[in-house]
N, C-alpha and C. Protein backbone atom coordinates (compact mmCIF):
# COMPACT_ATOMS: atom_id res chain seq x y z
N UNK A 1 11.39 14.90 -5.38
CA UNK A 1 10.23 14.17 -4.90
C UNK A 1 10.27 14.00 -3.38
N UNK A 2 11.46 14.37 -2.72
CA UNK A 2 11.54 14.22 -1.20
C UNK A 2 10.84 14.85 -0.63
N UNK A 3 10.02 15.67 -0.78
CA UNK A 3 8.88 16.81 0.22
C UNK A 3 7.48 16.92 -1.09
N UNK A 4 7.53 15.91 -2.00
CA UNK A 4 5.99 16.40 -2.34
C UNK A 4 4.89 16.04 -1.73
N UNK A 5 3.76 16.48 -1.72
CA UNK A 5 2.59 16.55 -0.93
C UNK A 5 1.84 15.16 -0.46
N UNK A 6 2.24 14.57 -1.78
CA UNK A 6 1.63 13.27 -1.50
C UNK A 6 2.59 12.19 -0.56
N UNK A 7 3.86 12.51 -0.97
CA UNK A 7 4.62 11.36 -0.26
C UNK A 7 4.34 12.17 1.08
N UNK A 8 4.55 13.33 1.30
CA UNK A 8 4.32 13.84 3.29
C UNK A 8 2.57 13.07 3.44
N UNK A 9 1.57 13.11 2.35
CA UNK A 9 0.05 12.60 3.18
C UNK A 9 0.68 10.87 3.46
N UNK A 10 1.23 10.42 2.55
CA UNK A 10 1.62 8.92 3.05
C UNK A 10 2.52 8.52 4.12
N UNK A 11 3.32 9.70 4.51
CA UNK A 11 3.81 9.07 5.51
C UNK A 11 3.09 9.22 6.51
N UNK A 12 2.27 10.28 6.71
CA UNK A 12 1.31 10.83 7.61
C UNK A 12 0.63 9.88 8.15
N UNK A 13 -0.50 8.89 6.77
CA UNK A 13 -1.02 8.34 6.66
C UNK A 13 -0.36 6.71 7.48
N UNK A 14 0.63 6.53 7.40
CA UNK A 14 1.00 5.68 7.71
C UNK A 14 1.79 5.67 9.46
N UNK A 15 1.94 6.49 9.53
CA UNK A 15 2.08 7.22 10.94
C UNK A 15 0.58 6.74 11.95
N UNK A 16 -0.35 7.34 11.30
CA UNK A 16 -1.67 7.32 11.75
C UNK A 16 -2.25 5.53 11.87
N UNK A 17 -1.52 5.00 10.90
CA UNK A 17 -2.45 3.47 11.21
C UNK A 17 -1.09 2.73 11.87
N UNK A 18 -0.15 3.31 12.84
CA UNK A 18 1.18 2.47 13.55
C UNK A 18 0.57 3.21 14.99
N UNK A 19 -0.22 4.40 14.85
CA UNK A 19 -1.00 4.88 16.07
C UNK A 19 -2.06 4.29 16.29
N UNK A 20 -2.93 3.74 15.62
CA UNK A 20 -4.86 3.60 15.52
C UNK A 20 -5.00 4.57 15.44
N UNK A 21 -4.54 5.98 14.79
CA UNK A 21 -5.19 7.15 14.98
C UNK A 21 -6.53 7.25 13.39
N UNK A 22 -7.62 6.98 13.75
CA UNK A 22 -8.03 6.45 12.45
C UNK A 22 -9.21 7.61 12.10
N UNK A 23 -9.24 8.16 12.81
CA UNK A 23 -9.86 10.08 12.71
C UNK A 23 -8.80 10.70 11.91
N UNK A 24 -7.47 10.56 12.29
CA UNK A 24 -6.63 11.26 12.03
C UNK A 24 -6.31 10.44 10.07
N UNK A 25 -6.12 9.33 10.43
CA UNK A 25 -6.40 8.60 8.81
C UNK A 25 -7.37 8.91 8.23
N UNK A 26 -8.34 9.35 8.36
CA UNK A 26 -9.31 9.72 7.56
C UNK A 26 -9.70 10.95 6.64
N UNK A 27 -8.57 11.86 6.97
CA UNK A 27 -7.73 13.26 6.47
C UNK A 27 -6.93 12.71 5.31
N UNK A 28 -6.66 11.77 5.17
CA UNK A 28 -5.51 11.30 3.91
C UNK A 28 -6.99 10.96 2.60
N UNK A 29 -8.22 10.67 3.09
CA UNK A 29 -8.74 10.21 2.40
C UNK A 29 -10.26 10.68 1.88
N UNK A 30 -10.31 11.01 0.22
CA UNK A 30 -11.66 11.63 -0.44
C UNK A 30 -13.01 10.77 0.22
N UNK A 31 -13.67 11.80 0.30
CA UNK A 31 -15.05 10.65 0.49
C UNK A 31 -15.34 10.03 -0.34
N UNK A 32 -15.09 9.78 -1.50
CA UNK A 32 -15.80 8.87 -2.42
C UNK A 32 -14.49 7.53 -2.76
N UNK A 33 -13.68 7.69 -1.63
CA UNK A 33 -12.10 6.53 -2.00
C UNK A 33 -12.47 5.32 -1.81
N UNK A 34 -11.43 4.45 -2.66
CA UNK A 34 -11.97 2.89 -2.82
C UNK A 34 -10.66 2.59 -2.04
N UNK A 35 -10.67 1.52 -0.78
CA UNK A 35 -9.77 0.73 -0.60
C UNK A 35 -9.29 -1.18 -0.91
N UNK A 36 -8.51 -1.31 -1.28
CA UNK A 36 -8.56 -2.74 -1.39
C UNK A 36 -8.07 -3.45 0.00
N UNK A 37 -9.03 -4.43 0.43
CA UNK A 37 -9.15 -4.96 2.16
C UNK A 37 -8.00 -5.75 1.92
N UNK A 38 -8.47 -6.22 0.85
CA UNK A 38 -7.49 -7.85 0.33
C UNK A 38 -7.95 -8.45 -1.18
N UNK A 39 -7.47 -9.02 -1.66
CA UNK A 39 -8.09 -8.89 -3.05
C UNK A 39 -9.03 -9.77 -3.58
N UNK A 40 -9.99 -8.93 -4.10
CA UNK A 40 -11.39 -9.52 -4.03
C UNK A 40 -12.38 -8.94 -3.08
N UNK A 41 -11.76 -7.80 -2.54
CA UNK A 41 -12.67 -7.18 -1.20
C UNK A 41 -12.33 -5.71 -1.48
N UNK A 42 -13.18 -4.90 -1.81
CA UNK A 42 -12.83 -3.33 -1.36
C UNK A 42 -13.99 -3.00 -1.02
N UNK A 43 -13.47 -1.81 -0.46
CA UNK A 43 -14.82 -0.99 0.39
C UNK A 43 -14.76 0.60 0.34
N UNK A 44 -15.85 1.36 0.00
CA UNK A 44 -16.13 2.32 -0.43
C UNK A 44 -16.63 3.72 0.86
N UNK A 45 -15.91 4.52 1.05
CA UNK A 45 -16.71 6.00 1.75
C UNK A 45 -15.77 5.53 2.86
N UNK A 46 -15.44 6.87 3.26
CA UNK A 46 -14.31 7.13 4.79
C UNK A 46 -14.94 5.77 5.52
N UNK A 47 -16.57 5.99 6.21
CA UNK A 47 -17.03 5.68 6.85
C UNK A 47 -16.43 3.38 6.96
N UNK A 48 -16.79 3.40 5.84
CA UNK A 48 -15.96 1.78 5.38
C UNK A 48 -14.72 1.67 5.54
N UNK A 49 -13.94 2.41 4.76
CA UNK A 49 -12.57 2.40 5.09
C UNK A 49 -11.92 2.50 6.84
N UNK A 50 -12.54 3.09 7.91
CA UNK A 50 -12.11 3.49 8.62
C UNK A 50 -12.57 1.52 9.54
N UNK A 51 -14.19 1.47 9.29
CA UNK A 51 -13.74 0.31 10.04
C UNK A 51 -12.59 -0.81 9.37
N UNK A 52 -12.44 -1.14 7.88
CA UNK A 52 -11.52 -2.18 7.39
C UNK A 52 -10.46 -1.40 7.94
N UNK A 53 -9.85 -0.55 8.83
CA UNK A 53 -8.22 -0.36 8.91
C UNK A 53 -8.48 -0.57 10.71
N UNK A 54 -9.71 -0.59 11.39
CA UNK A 54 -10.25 -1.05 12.96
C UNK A 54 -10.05 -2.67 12.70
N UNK A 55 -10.50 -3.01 11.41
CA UNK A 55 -10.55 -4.41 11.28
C UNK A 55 -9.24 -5.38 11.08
N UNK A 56 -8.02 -4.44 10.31
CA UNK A 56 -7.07 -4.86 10.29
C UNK A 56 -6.04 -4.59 10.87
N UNK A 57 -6.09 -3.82 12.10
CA UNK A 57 -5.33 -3.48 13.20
C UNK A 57 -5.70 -4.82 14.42
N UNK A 58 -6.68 -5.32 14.64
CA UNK A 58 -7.27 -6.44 15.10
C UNK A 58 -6.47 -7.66 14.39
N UNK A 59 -6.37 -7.91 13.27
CA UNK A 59 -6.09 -8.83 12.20
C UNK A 59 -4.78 -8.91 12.71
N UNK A 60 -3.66 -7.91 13.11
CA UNK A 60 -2.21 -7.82 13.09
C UNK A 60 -2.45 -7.63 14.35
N UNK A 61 -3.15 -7.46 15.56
CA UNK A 61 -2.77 -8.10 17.16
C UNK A 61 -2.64 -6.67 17.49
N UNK A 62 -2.76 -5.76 16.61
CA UNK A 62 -2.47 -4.03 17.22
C UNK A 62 -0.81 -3.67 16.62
N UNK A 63 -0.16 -4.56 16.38
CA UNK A 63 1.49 -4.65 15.88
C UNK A 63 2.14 -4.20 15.19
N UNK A 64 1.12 -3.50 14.03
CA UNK A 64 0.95 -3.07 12.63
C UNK A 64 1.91 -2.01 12.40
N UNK A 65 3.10 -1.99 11.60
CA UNK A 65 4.01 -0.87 11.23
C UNK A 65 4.42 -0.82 10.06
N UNK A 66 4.01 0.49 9.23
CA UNK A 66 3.73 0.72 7.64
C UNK A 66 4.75 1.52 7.34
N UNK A 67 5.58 1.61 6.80
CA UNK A 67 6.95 2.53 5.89
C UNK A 67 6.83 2.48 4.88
N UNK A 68 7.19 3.25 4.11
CA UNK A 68 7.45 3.14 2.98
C UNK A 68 9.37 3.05 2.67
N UNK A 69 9.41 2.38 1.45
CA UNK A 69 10.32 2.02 0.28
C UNK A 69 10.64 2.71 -1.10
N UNK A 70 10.58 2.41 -1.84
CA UNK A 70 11.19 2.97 -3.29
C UNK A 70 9.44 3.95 -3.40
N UNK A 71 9.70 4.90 -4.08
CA UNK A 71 8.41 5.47 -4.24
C UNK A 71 8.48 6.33 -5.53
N UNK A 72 7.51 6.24 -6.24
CA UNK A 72 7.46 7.13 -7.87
C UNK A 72 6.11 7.43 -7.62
N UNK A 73 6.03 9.45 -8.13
CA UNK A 73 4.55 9.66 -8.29
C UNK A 73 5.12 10.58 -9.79
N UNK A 74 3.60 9.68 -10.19
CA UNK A 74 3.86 10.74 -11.99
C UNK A 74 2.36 11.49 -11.63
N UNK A 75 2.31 12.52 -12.09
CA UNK A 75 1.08 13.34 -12.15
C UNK A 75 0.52 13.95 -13.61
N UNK A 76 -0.45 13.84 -13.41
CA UNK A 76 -1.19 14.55 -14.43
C UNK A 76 -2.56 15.06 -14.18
N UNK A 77 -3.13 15.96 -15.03
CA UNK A 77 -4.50 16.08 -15.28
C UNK A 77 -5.10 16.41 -13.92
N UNK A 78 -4.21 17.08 -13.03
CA UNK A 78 -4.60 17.05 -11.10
C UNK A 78 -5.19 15.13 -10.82
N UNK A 79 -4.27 14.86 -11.23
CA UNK A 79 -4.23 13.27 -10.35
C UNK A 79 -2.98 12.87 -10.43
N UNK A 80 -2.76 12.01 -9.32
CA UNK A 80 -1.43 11.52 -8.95
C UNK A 80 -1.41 9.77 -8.90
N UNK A 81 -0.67 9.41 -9.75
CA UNK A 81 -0.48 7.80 -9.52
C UNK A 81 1.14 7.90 -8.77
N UNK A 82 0.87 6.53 -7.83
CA UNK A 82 1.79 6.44 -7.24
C UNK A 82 2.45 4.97 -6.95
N UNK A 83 3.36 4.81 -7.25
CA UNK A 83 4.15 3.01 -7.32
C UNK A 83 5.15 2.92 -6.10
N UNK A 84 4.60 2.30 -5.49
CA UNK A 84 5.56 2.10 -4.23
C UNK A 84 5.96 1.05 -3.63
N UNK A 85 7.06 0.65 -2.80
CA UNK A 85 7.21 0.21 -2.24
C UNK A 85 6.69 0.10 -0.73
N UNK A 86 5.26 -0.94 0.07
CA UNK A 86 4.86 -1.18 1.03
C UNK A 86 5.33 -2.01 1.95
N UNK A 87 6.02 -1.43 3.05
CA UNK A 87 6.52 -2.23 4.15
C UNK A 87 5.77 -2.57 4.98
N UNK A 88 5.62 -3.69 5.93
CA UNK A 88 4.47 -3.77 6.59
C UNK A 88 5.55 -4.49 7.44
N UNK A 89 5.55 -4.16 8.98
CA UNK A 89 6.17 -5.27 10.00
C UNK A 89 5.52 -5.49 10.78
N UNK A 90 5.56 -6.49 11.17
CA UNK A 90 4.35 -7.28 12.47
C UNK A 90 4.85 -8.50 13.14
N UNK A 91 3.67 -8.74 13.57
CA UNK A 91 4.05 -10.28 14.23
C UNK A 91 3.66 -11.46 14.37
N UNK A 92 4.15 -12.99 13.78
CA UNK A 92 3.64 -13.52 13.56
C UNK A 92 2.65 -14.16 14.61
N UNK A 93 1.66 -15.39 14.30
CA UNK A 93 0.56 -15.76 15.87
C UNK A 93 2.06 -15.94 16.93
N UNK A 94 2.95 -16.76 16.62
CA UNK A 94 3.55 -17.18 17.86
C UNK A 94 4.54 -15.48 18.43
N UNK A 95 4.68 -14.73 17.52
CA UNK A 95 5.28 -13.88 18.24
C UNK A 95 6.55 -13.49 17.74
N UNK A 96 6.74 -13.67 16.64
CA UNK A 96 8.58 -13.85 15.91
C UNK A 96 7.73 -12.40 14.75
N UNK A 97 8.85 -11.77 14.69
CA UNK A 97 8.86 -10.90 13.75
C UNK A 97 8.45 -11.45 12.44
N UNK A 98 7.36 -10.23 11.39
CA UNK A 98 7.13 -11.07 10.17
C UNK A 98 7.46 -9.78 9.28
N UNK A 99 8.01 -9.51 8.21
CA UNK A 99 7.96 -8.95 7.13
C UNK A 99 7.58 -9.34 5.96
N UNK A 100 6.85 -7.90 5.49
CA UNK A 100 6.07 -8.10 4.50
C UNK A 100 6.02 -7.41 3.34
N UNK A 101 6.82 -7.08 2.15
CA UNK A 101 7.14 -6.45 0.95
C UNK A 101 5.89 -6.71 -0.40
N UNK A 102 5.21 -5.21 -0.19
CA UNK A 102 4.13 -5.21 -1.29
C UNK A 102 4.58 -3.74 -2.60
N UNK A 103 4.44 -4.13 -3.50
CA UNK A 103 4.57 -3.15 -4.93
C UNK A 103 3.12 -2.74 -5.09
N UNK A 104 2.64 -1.41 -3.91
CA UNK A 104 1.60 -0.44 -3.82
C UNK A 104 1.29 0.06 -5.11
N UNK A 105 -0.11 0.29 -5.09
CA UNK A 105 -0.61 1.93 -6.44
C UNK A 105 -1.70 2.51 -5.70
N UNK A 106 -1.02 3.46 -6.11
CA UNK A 106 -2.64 4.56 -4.86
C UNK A 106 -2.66 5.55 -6.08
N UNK A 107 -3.75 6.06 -6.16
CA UNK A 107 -4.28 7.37 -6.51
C UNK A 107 -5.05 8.46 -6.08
N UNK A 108 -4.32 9.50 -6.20
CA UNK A 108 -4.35 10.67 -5.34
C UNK A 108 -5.13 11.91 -6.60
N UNK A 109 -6.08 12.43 -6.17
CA UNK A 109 -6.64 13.38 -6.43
C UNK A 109 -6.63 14.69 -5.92
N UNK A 110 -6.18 16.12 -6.84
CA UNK A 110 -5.78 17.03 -6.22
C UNK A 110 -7.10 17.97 -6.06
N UNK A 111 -7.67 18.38 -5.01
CA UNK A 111 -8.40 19.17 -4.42
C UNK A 111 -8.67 20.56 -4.60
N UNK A 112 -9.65 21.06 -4.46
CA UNK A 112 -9.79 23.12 -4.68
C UNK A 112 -8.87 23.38 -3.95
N UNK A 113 -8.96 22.87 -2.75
CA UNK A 113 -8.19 23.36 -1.68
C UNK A 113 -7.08 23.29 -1.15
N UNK A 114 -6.47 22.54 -2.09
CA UNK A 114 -4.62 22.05 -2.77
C UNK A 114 -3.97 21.09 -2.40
N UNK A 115 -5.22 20.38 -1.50
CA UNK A 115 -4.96 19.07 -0.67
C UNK A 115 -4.95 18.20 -1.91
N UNK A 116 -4.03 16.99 -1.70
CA UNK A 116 -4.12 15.78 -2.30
C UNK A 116 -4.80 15.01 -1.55
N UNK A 117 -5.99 14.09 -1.95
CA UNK A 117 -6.33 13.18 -1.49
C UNK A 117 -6.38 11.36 -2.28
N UNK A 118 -6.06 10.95 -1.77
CA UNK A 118 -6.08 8.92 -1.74
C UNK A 118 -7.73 8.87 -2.21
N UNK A 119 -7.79 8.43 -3.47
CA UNK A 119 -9.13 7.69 -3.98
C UNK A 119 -8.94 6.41 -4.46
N UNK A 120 -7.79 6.31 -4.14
CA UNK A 120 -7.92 4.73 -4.78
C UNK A 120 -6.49 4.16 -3.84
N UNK A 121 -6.69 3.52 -2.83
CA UNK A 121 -5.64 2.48 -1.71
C UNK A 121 -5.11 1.30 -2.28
N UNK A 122 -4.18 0.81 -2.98
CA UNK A 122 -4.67 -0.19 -3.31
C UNK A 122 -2.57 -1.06 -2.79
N UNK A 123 -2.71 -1.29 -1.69
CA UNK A 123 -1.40 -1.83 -1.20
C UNK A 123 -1.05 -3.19 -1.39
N UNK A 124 -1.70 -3.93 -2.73
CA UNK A 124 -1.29 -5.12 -3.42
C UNK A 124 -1.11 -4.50 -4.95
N UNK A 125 -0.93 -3.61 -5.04
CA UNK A 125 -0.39 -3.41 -6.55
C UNK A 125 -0.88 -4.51 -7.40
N UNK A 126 0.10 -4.64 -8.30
CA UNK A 126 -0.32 -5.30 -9.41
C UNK A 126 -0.52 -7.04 -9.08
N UNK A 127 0.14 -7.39 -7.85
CA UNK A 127 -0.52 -9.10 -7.85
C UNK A 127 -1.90 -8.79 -7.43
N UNK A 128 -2.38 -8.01 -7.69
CA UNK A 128 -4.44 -8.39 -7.91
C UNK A 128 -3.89 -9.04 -8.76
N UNK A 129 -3.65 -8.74 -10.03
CA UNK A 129 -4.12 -9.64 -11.33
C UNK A 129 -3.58 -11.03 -10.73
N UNK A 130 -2.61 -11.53 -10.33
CA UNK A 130 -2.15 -13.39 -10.09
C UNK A 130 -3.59 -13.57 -9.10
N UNK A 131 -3.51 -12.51 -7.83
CA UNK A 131 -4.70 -12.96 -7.01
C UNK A 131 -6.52 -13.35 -7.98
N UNK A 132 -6.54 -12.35 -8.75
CA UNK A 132 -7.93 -12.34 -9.63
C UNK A 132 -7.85 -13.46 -10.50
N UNK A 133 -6.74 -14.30 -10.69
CA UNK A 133 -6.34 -14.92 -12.48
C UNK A 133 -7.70 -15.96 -12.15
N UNK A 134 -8.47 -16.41 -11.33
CA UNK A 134 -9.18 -17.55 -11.59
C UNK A 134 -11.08 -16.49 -12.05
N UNK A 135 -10.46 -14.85 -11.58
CA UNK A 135 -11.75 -13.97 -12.28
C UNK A 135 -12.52 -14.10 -13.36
């Protein structure tokens, strides 16, 4: 799993939002992909996605640094689920280092053109459901 396609678009991907390179993020992602902003919020088409990652580069002061952790992709059916470990480092308002450990699921859709692409972002994994429980 050390060189499959999807873990190289995620690191890529994550490369690209520790740059603002958000043209360049927008290559990781189908036009029709859902991201989750925060839970209870997603937003639909590159065009959305690109400002919520303008919006949350603002949110984190510009500070924003994404790695990844433990990572599993099972595939099937040309789609890829993926369980990961989301690192996020930043900084808090006063300025002290903050870390931030999220259990990711993204889904990746495989392409004519052999590209994998991200249709589904979703870097709160499974606490949606504690976040949704009052849904």
């Amino acid at each position: 799993m050390q060189h499959h396609p999807v873990k190289l678009a995620i690191e890529a991907a994550d490369r690209a939002i520790g740059l603002e390179d958000f043209d360049s993020l927008m290559d990781f992602y189908a036009d029709d992909a859902t991201l989750v902003v925060k839970p209870g919020m997603l937003v639909r088409g590159k065009a959305r996605i690109r400002q919520a990652f303008v919006a949350i580069a603002e949110h984190f002061k510009h500070q924003l640094v994404v790695t990844q952790g433990k990572m599993e992709i099972i595939e099937g059916a040309g789609t890829a689920l993926v369980i990961m470990e989301t690192l996020l480092d930043t900084r808090d308002a006063d300025g002290a280092p903050r870390h931030i450990e999220r259990r990711a699921t993204y889904v990746f859709r495989l392409e004519a053109d052999g590209r994998w692409l991200c249709v589904v972002d979703n870097s709160y994994g499974t606490d949606l459901l504690s976040a949704n429980a009052g849904s």
